[in-house]
Protein backbone atom coordinates (compact mmCIF):
# COMPACT_ATOMS: atom_id res chain seq x y z
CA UNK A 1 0.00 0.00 0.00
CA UNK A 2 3.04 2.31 0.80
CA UNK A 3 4.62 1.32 -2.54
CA UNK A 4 1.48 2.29 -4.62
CA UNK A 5 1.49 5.60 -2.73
CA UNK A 6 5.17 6.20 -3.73
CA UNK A 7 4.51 5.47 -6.89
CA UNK A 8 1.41 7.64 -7.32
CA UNK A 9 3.73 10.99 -5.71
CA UNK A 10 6.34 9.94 -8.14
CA UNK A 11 4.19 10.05 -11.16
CA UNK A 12 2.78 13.75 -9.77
CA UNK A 13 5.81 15.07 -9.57
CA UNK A 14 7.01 13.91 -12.80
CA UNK A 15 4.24 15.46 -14.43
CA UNK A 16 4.61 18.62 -12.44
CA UNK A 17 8.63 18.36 -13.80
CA UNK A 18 7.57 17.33 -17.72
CA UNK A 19 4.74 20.69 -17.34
CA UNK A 20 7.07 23.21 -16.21
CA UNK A 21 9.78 21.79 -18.81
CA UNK A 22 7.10 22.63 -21.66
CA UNK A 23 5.74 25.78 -20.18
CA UNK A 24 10.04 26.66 -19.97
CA UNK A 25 10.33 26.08 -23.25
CA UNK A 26 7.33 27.72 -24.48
CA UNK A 27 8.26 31.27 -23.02
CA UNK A 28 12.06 30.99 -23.78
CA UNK A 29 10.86 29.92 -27.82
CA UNK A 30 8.59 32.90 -27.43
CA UNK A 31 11.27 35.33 -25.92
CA UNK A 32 13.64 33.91 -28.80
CA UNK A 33 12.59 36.81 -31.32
CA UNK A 34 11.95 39.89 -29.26
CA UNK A 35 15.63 39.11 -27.38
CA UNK A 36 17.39 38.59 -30.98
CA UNK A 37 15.50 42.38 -31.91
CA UNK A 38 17.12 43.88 -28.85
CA UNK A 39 20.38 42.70 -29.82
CA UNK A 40 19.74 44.22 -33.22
CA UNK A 41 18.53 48.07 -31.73
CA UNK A 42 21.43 48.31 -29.80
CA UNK A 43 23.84 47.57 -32.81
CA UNK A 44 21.85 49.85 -35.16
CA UNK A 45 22.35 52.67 -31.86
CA UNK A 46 25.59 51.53 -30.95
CA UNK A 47 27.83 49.09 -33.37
CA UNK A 48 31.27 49.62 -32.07
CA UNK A 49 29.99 47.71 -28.64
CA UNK A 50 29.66 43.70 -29.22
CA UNK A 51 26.57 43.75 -27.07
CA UNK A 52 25.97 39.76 -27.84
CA UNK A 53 29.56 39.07 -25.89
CA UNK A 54 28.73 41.22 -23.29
CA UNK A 55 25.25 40.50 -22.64
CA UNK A 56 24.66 36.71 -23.65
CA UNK A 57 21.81 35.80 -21.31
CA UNK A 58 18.82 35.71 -21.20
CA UNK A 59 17.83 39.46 -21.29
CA UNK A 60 15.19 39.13 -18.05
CA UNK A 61 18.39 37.66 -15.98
CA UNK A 62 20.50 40.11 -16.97
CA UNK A 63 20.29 43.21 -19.19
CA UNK A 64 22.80 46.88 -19.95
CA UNK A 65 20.72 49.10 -17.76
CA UNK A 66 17.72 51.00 -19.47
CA UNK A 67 16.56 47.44 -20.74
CA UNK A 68 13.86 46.60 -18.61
CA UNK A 69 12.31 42.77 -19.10
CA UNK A 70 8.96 41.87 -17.44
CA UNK A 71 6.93 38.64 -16.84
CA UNK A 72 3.36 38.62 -18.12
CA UNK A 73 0.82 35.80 -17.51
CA UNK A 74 -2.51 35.01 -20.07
CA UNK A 75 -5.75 33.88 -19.22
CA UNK A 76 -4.27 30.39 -19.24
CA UNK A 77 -1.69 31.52 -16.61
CA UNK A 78 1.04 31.15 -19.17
CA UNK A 79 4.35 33.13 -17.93
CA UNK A 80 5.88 34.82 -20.98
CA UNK A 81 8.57 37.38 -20.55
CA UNK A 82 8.35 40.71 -22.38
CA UNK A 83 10.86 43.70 -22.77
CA UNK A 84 8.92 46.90 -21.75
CA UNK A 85 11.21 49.64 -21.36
CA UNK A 86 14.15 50.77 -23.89
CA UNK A 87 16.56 53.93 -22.86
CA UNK A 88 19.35 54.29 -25.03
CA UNK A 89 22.10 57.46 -24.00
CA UNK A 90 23.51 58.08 -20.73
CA UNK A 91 22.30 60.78 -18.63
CA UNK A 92 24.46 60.60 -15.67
CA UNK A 93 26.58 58.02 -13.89
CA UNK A 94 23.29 57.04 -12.00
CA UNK A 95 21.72 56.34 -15.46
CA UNK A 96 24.51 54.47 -17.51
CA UNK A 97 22.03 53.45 -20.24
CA UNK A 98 23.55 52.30 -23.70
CA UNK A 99 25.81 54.82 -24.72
CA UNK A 100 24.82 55.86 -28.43
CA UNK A 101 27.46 56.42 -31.40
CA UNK A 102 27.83 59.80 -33.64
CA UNK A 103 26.31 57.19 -36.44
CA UNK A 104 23.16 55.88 -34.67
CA UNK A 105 20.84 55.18 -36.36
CA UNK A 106 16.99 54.31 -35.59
CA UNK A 107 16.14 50.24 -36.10
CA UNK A 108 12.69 49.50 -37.75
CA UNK A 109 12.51 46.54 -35.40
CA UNK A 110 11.38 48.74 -32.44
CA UNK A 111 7.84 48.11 -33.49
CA UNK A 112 8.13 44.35 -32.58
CA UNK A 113 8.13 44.97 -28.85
CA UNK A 114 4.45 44.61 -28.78
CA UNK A 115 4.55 45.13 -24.57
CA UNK A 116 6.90 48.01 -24.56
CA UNK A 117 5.95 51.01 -22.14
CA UNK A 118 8.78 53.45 -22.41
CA UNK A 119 10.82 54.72 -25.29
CA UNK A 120 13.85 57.25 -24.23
CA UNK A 121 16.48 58.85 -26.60
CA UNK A 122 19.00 61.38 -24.92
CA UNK A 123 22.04 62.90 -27.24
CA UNK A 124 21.93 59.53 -29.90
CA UNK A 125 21.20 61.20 -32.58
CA UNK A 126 23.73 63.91 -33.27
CA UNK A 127 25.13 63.78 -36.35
CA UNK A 128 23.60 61.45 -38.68
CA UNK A 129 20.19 62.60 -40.12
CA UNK A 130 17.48 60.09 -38.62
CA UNK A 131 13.70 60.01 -39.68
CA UNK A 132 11.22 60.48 -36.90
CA UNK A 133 9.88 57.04 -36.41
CA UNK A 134 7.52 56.55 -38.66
CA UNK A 135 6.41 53.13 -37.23
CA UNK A 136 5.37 54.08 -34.16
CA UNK A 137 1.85 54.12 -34.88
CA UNK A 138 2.29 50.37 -35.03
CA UNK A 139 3.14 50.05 -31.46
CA UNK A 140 -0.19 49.74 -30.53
CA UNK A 141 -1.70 51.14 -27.59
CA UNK A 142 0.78 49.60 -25.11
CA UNK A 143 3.45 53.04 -25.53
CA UNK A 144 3.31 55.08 -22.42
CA UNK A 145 6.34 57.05 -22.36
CA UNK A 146 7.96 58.43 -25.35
CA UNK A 147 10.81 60.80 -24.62
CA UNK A 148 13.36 62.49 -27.59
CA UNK A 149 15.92 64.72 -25.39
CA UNK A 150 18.53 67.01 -27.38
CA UNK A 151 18.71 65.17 -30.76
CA UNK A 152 19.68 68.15 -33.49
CA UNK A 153 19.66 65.54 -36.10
CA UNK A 154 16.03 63.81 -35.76
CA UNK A 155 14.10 65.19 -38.52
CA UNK A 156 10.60 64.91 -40.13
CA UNK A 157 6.88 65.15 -39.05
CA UNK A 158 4.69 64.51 -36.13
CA UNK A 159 1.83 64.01 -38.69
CA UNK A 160 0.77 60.19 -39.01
CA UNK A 161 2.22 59.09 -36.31
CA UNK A 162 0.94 59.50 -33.40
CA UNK A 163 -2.84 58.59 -33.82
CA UNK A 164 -2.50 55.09 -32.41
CA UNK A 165 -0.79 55.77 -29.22
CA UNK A 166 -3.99 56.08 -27.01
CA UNK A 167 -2.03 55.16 -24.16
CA UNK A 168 0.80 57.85 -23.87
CA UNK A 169 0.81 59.55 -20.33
CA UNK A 170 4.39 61.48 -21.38
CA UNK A 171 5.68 62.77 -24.53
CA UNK A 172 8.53 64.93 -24.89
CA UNK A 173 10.00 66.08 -28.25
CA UNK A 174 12.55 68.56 -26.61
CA UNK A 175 15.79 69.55 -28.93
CA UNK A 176 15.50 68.44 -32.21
CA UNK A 177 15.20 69.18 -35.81
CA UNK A 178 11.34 67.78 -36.21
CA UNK A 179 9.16 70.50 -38.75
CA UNK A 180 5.99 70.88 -39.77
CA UNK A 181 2.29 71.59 -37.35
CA UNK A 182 1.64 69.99 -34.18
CA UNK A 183 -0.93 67.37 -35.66
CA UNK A 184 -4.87 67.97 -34.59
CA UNK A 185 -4.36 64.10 -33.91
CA UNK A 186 -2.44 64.97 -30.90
CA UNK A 187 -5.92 65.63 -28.82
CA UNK A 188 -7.07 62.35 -29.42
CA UNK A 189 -4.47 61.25 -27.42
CA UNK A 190 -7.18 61.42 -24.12
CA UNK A 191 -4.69 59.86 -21.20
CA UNK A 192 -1.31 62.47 -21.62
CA UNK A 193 -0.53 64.08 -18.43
CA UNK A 194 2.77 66.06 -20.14
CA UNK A 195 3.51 67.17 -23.50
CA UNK A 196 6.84 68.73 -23.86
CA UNK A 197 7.17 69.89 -27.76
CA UNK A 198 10.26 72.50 -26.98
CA UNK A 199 13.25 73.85 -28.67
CA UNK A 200 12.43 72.66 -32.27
CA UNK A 201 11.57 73.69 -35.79
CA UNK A 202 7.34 73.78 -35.37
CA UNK A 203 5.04 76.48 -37.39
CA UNK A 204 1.85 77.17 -37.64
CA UNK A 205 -0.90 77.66 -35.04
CA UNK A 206 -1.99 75.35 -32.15
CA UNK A 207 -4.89 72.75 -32.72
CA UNK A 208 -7.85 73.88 -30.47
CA UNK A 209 -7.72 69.99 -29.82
CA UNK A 210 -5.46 70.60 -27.12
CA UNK A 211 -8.72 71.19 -25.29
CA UNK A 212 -9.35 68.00 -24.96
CA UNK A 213 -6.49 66.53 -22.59
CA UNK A 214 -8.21 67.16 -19.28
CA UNK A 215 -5.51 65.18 -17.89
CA UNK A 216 -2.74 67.23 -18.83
CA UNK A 217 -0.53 68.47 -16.47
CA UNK A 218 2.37 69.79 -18.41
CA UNK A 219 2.03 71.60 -21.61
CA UNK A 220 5.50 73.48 -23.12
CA UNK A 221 5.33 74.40 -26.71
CA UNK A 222 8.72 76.59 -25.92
CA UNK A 223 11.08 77.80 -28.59
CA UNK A 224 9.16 77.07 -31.90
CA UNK A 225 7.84 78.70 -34.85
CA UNK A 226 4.66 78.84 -33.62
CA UNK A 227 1.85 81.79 -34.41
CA UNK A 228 -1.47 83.01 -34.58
CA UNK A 229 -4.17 83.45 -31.68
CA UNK A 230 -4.18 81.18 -28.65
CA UNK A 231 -7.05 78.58 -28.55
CA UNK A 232 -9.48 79.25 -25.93
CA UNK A 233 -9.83 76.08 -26.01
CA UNK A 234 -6.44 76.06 -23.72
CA UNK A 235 -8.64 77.20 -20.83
CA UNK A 236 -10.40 73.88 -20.59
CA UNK A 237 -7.40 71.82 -19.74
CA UNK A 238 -7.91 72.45 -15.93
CA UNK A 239 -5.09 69.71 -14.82
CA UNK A 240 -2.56 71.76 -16.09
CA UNK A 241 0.02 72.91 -13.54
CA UNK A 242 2.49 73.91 -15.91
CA UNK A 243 1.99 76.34 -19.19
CA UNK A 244 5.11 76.88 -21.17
CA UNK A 245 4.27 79.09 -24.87
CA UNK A 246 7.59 81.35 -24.45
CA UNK A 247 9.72 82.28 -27.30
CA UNK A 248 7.18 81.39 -30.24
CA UNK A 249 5.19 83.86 -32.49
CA UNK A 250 1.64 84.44 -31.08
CA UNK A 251 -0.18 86.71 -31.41
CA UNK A 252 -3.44 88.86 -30.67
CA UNK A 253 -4.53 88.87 -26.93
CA UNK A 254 -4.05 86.50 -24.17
CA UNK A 255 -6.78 84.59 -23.70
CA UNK A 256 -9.33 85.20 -20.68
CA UNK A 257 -10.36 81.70 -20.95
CA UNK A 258 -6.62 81.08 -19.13
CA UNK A 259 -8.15 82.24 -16.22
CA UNK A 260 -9.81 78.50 -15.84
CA UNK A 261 -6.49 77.22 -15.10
CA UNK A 262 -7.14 77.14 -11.35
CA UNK A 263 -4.27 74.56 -10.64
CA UNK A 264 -1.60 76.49 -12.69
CA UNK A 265 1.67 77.13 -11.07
CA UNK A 266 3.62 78.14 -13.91
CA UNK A 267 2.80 80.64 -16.90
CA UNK A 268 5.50 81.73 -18.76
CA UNK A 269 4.08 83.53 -22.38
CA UNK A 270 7.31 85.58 -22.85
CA UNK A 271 8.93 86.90 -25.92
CA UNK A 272 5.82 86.65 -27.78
CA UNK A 273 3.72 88.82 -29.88
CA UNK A 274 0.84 89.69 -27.12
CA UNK A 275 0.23 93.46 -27.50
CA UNK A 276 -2.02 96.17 -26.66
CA UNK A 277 -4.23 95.25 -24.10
CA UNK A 278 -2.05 95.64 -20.82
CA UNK A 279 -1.37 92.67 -18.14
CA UNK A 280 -3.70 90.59 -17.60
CA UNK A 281 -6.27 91.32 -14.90
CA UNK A 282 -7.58 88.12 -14.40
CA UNK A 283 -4.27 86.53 -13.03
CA UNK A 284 -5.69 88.27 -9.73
CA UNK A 285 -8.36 85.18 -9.85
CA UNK A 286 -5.45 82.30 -10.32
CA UNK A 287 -4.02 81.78 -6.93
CA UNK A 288 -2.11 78.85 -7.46
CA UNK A 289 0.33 81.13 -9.48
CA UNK A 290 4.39 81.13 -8.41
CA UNK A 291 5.65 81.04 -11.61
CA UNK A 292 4.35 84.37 -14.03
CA UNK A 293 6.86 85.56 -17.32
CA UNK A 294 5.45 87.81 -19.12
CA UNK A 295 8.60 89.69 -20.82
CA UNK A 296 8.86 90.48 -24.44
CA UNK A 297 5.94 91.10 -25.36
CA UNK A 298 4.14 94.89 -26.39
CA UNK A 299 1.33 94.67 -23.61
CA UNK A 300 1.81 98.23 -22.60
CA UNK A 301 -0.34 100.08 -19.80
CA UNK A 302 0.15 100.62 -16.38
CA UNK A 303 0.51 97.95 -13.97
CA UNK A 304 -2.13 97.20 -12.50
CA UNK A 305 -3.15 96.98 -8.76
CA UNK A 306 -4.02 93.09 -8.76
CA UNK A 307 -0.79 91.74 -6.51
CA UNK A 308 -3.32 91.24 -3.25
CA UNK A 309 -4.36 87.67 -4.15
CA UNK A 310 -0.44 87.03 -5.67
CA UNK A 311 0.97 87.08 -2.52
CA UNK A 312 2.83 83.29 -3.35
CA UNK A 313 4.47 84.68 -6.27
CA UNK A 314 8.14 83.68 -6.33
CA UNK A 315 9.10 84.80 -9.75
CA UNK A 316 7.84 87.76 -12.04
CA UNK A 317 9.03 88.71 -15.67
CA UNK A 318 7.51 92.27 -17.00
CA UNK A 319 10.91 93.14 -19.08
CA UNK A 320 10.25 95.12 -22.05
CA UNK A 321 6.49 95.38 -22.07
CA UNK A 322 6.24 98.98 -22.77
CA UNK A 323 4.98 100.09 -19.65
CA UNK A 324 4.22 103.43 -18.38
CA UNK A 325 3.07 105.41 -14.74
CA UNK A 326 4.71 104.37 -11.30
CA UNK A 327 5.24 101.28 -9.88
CA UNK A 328 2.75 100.57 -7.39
CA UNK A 329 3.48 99.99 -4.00
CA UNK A 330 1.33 97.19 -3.57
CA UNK A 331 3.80 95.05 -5.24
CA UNK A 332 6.60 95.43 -2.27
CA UNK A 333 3.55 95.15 -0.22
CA UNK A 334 1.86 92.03 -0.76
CA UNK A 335 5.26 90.12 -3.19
CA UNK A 336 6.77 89.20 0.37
CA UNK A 337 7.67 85.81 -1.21
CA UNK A 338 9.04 86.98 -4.68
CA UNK A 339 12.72 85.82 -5.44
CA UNK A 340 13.01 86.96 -8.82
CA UNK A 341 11.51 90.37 -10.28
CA UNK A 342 12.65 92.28 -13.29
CA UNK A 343 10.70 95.47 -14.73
CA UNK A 344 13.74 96.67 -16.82
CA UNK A 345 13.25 97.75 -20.00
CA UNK A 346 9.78 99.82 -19.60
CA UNK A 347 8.96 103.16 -19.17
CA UNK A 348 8.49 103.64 -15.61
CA UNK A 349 8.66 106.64 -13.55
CA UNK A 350 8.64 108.02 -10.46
CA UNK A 351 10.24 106.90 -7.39
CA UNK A 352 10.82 103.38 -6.30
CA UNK A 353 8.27 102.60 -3.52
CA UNK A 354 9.88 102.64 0.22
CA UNK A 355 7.98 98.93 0.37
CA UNK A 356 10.51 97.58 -1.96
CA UNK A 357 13.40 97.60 0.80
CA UNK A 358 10.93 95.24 2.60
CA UNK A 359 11.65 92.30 0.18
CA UNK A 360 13.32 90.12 2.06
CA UNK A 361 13.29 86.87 0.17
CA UNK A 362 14.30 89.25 -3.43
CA UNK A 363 17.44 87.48 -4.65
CA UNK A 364 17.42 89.23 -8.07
CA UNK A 365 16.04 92.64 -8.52
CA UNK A 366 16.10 94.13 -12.30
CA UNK A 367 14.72 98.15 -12.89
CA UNK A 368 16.83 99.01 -15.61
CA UNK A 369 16.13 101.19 -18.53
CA UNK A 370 13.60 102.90 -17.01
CA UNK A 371 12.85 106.68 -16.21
CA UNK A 372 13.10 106.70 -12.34
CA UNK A 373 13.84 108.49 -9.90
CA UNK A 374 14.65 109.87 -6.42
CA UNK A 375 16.37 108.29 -3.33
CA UNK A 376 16.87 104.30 -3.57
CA UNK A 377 14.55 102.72 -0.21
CA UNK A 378 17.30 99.98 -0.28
CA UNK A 379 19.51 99.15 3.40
CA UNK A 380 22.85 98.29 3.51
CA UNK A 381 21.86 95.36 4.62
CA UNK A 382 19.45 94.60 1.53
CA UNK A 383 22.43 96.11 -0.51
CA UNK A 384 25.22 93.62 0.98
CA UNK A 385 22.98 90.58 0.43
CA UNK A 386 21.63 90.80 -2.97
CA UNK A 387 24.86 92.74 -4.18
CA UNK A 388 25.41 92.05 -8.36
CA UNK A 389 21.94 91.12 -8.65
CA UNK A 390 20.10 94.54 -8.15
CA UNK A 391 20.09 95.94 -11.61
CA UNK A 392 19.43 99.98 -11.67
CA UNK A 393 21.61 101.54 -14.67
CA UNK A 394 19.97 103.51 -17.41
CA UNK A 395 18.00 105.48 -14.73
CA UNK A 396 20.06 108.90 -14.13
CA UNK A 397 17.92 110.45 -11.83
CA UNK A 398 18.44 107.70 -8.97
CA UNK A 399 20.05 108.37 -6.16
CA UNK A 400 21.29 106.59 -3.38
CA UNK A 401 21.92 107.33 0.49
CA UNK A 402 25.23 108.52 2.21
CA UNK A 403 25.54 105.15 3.68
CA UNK A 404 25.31 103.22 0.78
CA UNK A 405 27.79 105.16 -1.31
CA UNK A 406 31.03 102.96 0.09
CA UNK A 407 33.03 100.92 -2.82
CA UNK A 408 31.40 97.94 -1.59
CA UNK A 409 28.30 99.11 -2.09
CA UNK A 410 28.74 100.65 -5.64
CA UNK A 411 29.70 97.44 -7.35
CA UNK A 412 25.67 96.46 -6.47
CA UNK A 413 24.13 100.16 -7.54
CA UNK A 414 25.97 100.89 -10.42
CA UNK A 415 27.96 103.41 -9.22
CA UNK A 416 24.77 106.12 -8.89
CA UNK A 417 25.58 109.34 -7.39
CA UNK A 418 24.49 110.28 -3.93
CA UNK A 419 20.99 112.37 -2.38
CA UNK A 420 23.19 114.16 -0.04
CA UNK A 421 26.45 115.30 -1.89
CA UNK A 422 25.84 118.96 -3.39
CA UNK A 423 26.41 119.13 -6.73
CA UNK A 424 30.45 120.76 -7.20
CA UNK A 425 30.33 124.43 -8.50
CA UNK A 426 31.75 125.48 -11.72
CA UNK A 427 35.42 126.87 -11.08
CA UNK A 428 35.71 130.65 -11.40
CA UNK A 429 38.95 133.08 -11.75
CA UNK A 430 37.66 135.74 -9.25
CA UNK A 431 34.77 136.20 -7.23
CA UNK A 432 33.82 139.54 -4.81
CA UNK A 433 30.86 138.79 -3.94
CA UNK A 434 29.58 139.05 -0.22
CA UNK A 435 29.92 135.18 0.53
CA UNK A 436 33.81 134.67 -0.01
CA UNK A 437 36.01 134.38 2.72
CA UNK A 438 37.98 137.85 4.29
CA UNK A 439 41.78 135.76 3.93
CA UNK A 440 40.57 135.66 0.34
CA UNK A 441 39.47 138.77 -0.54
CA UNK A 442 42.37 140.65 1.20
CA UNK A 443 44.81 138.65 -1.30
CA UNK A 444 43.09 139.59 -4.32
CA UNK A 445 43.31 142.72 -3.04
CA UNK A 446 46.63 142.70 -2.37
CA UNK A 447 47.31 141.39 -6.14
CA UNK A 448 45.33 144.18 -7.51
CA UNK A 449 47.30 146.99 -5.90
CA UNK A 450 50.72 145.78 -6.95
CA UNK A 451 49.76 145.35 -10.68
CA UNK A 452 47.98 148.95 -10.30
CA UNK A 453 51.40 150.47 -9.01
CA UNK A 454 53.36 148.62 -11.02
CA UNK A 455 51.88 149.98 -14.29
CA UNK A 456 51.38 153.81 -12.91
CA UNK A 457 54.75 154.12 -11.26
């Protein structure tokens, strides 16, 4: 009876042994193919590195870093091992992904990794002129992350290529050669939380289907071609935390609808086109703002009183926007927080208000260009900390106090002249009038006579 249980457990356990054998060979035969297409992307990135000699296992045992291999079960509880991240160019020491060559190039097998999540390209593709990937939109929906950082030689379209992707949560496209519109496909996109298109060769005007990504978080469109009005359809993206449009070619007025951005920490719209219709008053209403850059662009006006409800600000850009009157003193006031402020390059007048000496957290100060006036409110102490960073040439008719005239001083004011020396009066051969001292009147006196008998005798 003990035998025929023996031989019972040793028949289980050979079948548990022969099923896990199979279900082993199943995954490896499956992994065969998308291993053998790894090999072959890092040789088209990289072929001066024998990457079979130095990576000849199995690829979910042991990988170069930025190859990430996970395990994936059916609904027959099949294991099968998938590669789901690629990263290709090293970032740091921390992130030692494959290093790419000046003559990478982009491999056509990428679209056989039917699980992969994340797609990452930093500095690869430098020299040699590579073809945004056109196959992308055969990924399938499994693409979460796709990320080009500083790649001068990627070229081509978005256009076509992106329509497929209904998965992406993060898509930067940041330093590169890449033309043409941003694609009205890109809205479609429904689950992006960040779209980072900067510091590339885009025209044209922005699809109002950006107002569909409610998720979006991040939205920079930085450093393009780009022109025309901005959608109101922007307003309607009420996620967003970050808006980046700087250094483009809108223009027209800046759209009220912003002011629907409740969450936004960061608006930068500088170096635009924006003109003629003052700063915005309805950035009063957005009091998540830190973050406001509005430099650049021909706004004009006054500025207005609005800086109650700004108290968080920490940085402020109003260089060059043409505008006119006195700054109010609201802005030392209620800006207790402000680090960075800069309202050089306008036509300002009047004295600086006595509440901008109470900045205390100011580490860069910039009224240059301007048509000020009067004594500086400014402490020695205020002077001594923020020193190089306090900008005030190009307005003549500042002054600053006795005590702030020392060399040490000066190399922070830009050497203005002080309220309480009197100005030097012009030099003068002789002078009787009632004011000049008796020692020197009697001389001149004395001078006269002797030329006077000199001559007559």
């Amino acid at each position: 009876m003990a035998s025929s249980h023996c031989s019972i457990a040793r028949l289980c356990l050979l079948l548990v042994f022969c099923f896990i054998s199979a279900h082993s060979t199943s995954s490896t035969s499956h992994y065969y193919d998308e291993q053998e297409s790894v090999y072959q992307v890092l040789e088209a990135i990289n072929s001066d590195i024998d990457w079979r000699s130095l990576f000849p296992d199995d690829f979910c045992v042991s990988a170069p870093h930025g190859i990430v291999c996970e395990y994936f079960s059916d609904e027959n509880d099949t294991v099968t091992p998938h590669i789901t991240e690629l990263n290709f160019g090293s970032v740091s020491d921390y992130s030692p992904n494959p290093p790419c060559s000046f003559n990478s190039t982009l491999s056509p097998l990428l679209s056989s990794f039917t699980y992969l999540r994340k797609l990452f390209f930093y500095q690869c593709f430098t020299e040699t002129m590579v073809s945004f990937p056109w196959f992308l939109s055969t990924l399938g929906s499994t693409l979460e992350e796709l990320v080009f950082i500083d790649n001068p030689s990627l070229v081509g379209t978005l256009s076509g290529n992106l329509g497929n992707l209904t998965r992406l949560r993060r898509f930067i496209l940041s330093g590169t050669s890449v033309s043409g519109a941003i694609p009205d496909e890109i809205g479609g996109l429904l689950e992006l939380q960040q779209v980072t298109i900067s510091r590339n060769c885009f025209h044209g005007i922005v699809p109002q289907s950006l107002g569909n990504l409610k998720k979006l978080k991040v939205l920079d469109l930085s450093y393009n071609g780009l022109e025309g009005n901005l959608p109101e359809s922007i307003g309607k993206m009420t996620e967003l935390v970050k808006l980046d449009l700087g250094s483009n070619h809108f223009d027209g007025g800046i759209p009220e609808s912003l002011v629907g951005l409740q969450e936004l920490e960061f608006l930068d719209l500088s170096y635009n086109r924006f003109g003629n219709f003052g700063i915005p008053l309805f950035l009063a209403e957005m009091p998540s703002l830190r973050e406001v850059y509005l430099s650049g662009n021909p706004l004009g006006g006054q500025i207005p009183e609005i800086w109650e409800k700004l108290g968080g600000i920490l940085g402020l850009g109003l260089s060059g926007l043409g505008l006119v009157g006195k700054i109010p003193a609201s802005m030392g006031v209620f800006l207790r927080n402000v680090c960075f402020l800069v309202l050089d390059q306008n036509k300002l007048e009047g004295t600086v208000p006595d509440e901008f000496g109470l900045l205390e957290s100011v580490h860069e100060m910039n009224l240059e260009n301007n048509k000020l006036s009067g004594k500086l409110p400014f402490s020695a102490n205020f002077s001594a900390r923020i020193r190089g960073k306090l900008k005030l040439a190009g307005n003549p008719n500042l002054c600053i106090d006795g005590d702030l005239s020392s060399a040490q001083d000066k190399s922070s004011l830009g050497y203005l002249k002080s309220c309480n020396k009197p100005n030097k009066p012009d030099a003068v051969l002789f002078s009787f009038s009632e004011s000049s001292s008796p020692v020197n009147s009697s001389l001149l006196l004395i001078i006269f006579l002797g030329l006077f008998l000199t001559f007559c005798l």
